[in-house]
Protein backbone atom coordinates (compact mmCIF):
# COMPACT_ATOMS: atom_id res chain seq x y z
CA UNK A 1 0.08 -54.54 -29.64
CA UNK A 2 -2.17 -56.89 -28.38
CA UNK A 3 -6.15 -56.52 -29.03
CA UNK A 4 -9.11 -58.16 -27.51
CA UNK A 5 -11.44 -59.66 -30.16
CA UNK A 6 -15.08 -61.39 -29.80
CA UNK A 7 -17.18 -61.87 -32.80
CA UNK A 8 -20.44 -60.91 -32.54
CA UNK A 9 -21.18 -64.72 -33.71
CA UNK A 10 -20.04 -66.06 -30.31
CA UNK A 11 -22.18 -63.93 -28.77
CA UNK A 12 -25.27 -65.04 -29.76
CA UNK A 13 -24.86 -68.45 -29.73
CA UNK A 14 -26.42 -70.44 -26.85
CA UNK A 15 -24.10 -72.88 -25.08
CA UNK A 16 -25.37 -76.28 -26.67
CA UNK A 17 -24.86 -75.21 -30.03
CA UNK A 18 -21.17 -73.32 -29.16
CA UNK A 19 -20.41 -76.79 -27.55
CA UNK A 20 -21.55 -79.24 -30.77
CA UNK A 21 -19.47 -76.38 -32.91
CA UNK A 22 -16.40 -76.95 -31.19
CA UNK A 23 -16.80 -80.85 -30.76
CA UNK A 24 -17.50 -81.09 -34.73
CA UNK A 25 -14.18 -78.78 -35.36
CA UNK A 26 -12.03 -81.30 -33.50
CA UNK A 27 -13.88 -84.58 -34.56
CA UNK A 28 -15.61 -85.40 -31.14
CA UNK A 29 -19.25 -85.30 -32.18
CA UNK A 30 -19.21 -88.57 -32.60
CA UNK A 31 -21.84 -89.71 -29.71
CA UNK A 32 -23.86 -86.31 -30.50
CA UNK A 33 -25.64 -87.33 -33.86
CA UNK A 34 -27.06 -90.59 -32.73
CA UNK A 35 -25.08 -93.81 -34.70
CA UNK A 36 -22.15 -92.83 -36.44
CA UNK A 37 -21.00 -95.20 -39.22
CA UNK A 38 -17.16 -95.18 -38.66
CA UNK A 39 -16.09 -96.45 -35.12
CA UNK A 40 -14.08 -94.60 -32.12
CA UNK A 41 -10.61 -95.91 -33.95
CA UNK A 42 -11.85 -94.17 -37.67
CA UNK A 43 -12.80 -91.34 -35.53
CA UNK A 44 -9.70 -91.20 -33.68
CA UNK A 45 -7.91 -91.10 -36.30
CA UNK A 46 -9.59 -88.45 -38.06
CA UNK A 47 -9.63 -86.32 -35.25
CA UNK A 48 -5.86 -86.85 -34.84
CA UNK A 49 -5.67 -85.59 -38.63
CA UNK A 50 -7.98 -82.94 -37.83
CA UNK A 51 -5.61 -81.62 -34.61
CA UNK A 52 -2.08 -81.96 -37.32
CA UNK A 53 -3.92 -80.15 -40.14
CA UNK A 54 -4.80 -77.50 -37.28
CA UNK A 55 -1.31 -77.44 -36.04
CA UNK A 56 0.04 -76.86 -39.85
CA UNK A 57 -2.62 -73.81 -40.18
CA UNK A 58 -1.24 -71.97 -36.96
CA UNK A 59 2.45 -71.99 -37.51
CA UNK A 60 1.96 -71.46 -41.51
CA UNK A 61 -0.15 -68.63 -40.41
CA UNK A 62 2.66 -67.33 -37.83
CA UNK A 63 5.19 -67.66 -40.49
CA UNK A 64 3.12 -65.28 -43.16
CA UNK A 65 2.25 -62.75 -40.17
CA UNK A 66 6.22 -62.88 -39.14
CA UNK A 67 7.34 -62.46 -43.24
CA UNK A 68 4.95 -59.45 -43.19
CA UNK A 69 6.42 -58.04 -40.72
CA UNK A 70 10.47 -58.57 -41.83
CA UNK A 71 11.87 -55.63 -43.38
CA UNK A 72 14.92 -55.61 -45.56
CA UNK A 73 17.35 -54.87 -42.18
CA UNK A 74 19.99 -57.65 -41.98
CA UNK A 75 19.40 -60.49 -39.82
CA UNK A 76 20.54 -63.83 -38.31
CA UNK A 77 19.56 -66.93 -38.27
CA UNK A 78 18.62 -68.11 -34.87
CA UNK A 79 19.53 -71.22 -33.20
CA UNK A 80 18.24 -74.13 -34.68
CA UNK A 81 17.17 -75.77 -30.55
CA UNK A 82 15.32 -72.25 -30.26
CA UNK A 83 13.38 -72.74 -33.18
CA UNK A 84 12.56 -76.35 -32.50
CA UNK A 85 11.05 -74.61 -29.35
CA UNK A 86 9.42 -72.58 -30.39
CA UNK A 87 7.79 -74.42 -33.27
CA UNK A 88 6.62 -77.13 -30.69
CA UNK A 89 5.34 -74.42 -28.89
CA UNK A 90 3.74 -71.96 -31.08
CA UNK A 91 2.07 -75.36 -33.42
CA UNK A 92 -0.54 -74.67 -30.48
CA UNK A 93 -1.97 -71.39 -30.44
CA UNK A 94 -4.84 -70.68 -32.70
CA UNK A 95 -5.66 -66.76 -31.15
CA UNK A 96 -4.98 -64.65 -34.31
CA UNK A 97 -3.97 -62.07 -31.41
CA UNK A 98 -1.36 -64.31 -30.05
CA UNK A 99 -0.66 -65.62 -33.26
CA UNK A 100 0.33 -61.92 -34.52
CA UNK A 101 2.32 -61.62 -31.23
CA UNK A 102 3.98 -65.33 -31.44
CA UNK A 103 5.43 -63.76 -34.98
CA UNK A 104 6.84 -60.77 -33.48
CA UNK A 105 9.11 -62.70 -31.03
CA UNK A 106 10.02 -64.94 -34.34
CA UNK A 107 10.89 -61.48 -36.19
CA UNK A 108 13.06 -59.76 -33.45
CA UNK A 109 14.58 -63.30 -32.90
CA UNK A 110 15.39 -63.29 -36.81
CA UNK A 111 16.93 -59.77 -36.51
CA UNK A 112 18.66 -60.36 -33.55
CA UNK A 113 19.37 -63.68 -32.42
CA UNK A 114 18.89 -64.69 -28.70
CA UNK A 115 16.96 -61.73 -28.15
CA UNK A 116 14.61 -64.39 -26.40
CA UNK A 117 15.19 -67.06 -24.29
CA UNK A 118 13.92 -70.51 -24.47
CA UNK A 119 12.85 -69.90 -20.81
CA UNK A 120 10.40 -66.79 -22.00
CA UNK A 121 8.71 -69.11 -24.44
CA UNK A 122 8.21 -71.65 -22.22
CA UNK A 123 6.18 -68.90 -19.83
CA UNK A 124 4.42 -67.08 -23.20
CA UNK A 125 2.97 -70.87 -23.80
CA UNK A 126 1.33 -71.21 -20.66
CA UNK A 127 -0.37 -67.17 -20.49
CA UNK A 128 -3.73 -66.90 -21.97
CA UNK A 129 -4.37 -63.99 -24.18
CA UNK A 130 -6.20 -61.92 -21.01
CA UNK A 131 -2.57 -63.15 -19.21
CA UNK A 132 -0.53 -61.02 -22.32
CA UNK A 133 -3.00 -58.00 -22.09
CA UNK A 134 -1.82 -57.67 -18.47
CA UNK A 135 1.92 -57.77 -19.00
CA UNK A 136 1.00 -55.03 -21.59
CA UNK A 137 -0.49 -53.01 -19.21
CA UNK A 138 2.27 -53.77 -17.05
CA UNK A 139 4.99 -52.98 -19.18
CA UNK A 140 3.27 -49.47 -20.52
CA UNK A 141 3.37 -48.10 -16.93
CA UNK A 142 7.00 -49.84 -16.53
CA UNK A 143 10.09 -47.27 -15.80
CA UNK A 144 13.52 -47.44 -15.59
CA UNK A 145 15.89 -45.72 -13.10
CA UNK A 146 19.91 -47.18 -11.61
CA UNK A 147 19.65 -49.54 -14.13
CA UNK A 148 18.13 -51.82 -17.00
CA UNK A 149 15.51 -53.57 -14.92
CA UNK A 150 12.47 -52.49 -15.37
CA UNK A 151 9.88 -51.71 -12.74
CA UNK A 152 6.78 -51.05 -11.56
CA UNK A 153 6.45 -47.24 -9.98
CA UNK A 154 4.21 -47.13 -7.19
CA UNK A 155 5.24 -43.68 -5.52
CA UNK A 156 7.31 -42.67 -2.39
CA UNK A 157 7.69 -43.08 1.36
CA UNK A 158 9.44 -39.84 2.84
CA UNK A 159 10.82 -39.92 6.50
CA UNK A 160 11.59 -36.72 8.17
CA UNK A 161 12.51 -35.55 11.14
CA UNK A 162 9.49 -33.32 12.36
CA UNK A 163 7.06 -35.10 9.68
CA UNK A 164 7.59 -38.97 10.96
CA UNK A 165 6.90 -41.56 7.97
CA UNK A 166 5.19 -39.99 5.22
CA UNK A 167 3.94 -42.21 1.91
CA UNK A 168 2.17 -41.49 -1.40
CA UNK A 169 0.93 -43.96 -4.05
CA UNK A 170 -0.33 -44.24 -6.94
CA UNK A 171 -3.28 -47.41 -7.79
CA UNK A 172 -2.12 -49.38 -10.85
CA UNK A 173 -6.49 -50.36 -11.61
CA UNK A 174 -6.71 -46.53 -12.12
CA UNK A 175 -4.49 -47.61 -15.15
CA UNK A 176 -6.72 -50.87 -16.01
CA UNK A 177 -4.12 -52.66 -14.36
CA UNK A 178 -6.07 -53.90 -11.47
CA UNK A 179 -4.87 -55.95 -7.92
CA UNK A 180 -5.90 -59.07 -9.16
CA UNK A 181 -4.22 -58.58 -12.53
CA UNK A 182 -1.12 -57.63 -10.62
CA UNK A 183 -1.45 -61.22 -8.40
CA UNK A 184 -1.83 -63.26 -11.80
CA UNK A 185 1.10 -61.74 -13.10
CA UNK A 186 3.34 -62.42 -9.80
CA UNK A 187 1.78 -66.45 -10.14
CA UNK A 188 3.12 -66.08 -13.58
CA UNK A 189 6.47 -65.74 -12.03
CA UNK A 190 6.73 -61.73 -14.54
CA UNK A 191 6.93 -59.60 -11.33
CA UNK A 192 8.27 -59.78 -7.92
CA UNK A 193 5.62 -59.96 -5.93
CA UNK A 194 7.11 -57.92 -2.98
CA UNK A 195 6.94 -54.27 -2.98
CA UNK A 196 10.41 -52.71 -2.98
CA UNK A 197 11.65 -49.34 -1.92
CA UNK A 198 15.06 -47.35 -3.59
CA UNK A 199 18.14 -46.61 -1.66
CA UNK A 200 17.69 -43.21 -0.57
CA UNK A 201 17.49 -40.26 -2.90
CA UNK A 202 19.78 -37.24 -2.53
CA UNK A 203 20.91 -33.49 -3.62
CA UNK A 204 23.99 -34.94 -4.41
CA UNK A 205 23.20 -37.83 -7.41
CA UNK A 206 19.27 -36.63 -8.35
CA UNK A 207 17.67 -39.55 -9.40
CA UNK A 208 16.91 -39.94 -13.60
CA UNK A 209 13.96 -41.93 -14.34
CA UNK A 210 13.02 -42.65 -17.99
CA UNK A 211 9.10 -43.35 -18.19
CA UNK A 212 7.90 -44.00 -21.92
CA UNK A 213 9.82 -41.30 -23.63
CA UNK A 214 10.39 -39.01 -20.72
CA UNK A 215 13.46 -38.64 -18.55
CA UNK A 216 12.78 -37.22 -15.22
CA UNK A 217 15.62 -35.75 -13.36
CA UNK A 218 14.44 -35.32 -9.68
CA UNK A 219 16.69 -33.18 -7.39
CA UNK A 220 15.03 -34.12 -4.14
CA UNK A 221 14.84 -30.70 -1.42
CA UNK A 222 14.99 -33.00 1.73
CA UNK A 223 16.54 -36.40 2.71
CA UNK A 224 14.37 -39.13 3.47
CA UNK A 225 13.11 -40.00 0.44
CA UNK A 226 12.72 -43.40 -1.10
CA UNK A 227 11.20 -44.59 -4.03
CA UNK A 228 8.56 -47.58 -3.78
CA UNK A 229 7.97 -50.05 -6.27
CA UNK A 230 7.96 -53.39 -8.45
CA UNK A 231 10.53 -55.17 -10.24
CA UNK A 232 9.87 -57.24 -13.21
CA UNK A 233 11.69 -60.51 -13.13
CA UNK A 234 13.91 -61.52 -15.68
CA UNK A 235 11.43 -63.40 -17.99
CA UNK A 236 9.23 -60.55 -17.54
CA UNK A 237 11.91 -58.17 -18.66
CA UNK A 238 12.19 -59.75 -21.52
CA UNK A 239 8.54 -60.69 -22.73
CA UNK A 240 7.68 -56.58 -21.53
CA UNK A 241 10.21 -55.79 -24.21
CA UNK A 242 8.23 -57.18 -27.33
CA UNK A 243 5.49 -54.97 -25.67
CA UNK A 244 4.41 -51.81 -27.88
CA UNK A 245 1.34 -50.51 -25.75
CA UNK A 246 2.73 -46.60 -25.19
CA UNK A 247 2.51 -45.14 -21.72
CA UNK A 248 -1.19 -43.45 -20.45
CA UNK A 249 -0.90 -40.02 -20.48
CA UNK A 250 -2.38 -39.98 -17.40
CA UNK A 251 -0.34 -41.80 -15.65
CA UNK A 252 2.67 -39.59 -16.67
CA UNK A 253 0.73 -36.96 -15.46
CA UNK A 254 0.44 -38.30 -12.08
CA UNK A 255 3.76 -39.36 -12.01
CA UNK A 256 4.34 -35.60 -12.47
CA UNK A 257 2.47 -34.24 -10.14
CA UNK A 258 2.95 -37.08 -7.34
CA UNK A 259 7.17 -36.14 -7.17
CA UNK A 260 6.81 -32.46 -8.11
CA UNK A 261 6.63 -31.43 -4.78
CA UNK A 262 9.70 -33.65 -3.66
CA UNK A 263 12.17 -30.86 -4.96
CA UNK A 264 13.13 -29.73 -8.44
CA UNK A 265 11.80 -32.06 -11.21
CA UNK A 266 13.19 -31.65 -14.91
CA UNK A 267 11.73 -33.07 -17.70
CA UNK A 268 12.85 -34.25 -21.40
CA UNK A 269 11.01 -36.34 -23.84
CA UNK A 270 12.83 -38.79 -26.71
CA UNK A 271 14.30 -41.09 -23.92
């Protein structure tokens, strides 16, 4: 799981003295202290020492987080382009969150090679930490039903005969997944940005829905009924997968009550 950290340090600190912080920890102060004794090319090339030695820290760092993690399960070793990749790529990020989650892709990749695409790397590069808390949000309210795609629930539209077009939905920011969260993860190419609807449900093939570690079997009383949501795409599918936030109880609960009264609804957990 992903976690949101802010030392109490940072917070104190008034912007001039953040700034001359970070400029001294990658050798750019130079101009800030007045004369400096070594010129821009000594400086240059210190702070191009400074940036390597960084890049060393962060993937030895990712490499003891991902050996913590290894169990004794029998693994593979992946392909040796991947983890060029993915070294170029994860030399880069200093987070200690994204860090801890850069070592979980190595570890699953380890136990099962090509678990991850070089594609999905590529996308987890450019995505911010805030960017990764979303798609965890994301993939926590994230369902399954006709087949391995996951998707985005948003509720129902019903159209009867007597009733017209009748449509009920639940609001993903109830979930802390808010509308503009939503929009930065369809710019991140994760989710489809329209809004889909099901084929239509009926008596005769009830509909089986597996939401965290329920299975919903909904046996609908009336035709008409259509299922609205979004679908991950297939990058998102797989970066949602190394996800480990647990569904809201809440939200199962409205799930719950928003297709109870569409006919009979049966319910196991241990999907």
């Amino acid at each position: 799981m992903i976690t949101k950290t802010l030392s109490q340090d940072t917070k104190i600190k008034n912007s001039k003295h953040l700034l001359r912080e970070l400029a001294e920890q990658r050798g750019l102060a130079g101009l800030l202290h007045g004369d400096s004794p070594n010129s821009f090319g000594d400086r240059y090339r210190i702070r191009q020492q400074l940036e390597d030695a960084a890049r060393q820290k962060n993937l030895e760092t990712i490499m003891r987080l991902a050996h913590e993690q290894c169990g004794s399960d029998v693994g593979g070793e992946p392909d040796p382009d991947w983890l060029s990749h993915f070294m170029s790529l994860a030399e880069n990020i200093r987070h200690s969150a994204m860090q801890q989650f850069w070592a979980s892709i190595l570890t699953r990749e380890i136990a099962q090679p090509g678990r991850c695409s070089v594609q999905a790397l590529t996308c987890l590069r450019r995505m911010t930490q805030k960017d990764a808390l979303l798609l965890q949000k994301a993939s926590a309210l994230g369902c399954h039903f006709g087949d391995d795609n996951l998707r985005l629930f948003l509720g129902y539209r019903q159209k009867g005969l007597w009733q017209g077009l009748r449509q009920q939905k639940l609001t993903p920011g109830k979930y802390r997944l808010p509308f503009a969260g939503l929009m930065q993860l369809f710019e991140l190419g994760l989710l489809h940005q329209t809004e889909l609807e099901s084929g239509e449900l009926t008596t005769a093939n009830p509909l089986t829905l597996i939401l965290g570690d329920r299975r919903l079997k909904l046996s609908p009383r009336r035709k008409g009924v259509r299922l609205l949501y979004y679908r991950f795409t297939g990058i998102g599918n797989e970066l949602a997968a190394l996800m480990t936030e647990v569904t809201p109880a809440d939200y199962i609960t409205d799930v719950l009550e928003l297709l109870a009264p569409l006919g009979q609804l049966e319910q196991d957990k241990g999907a």
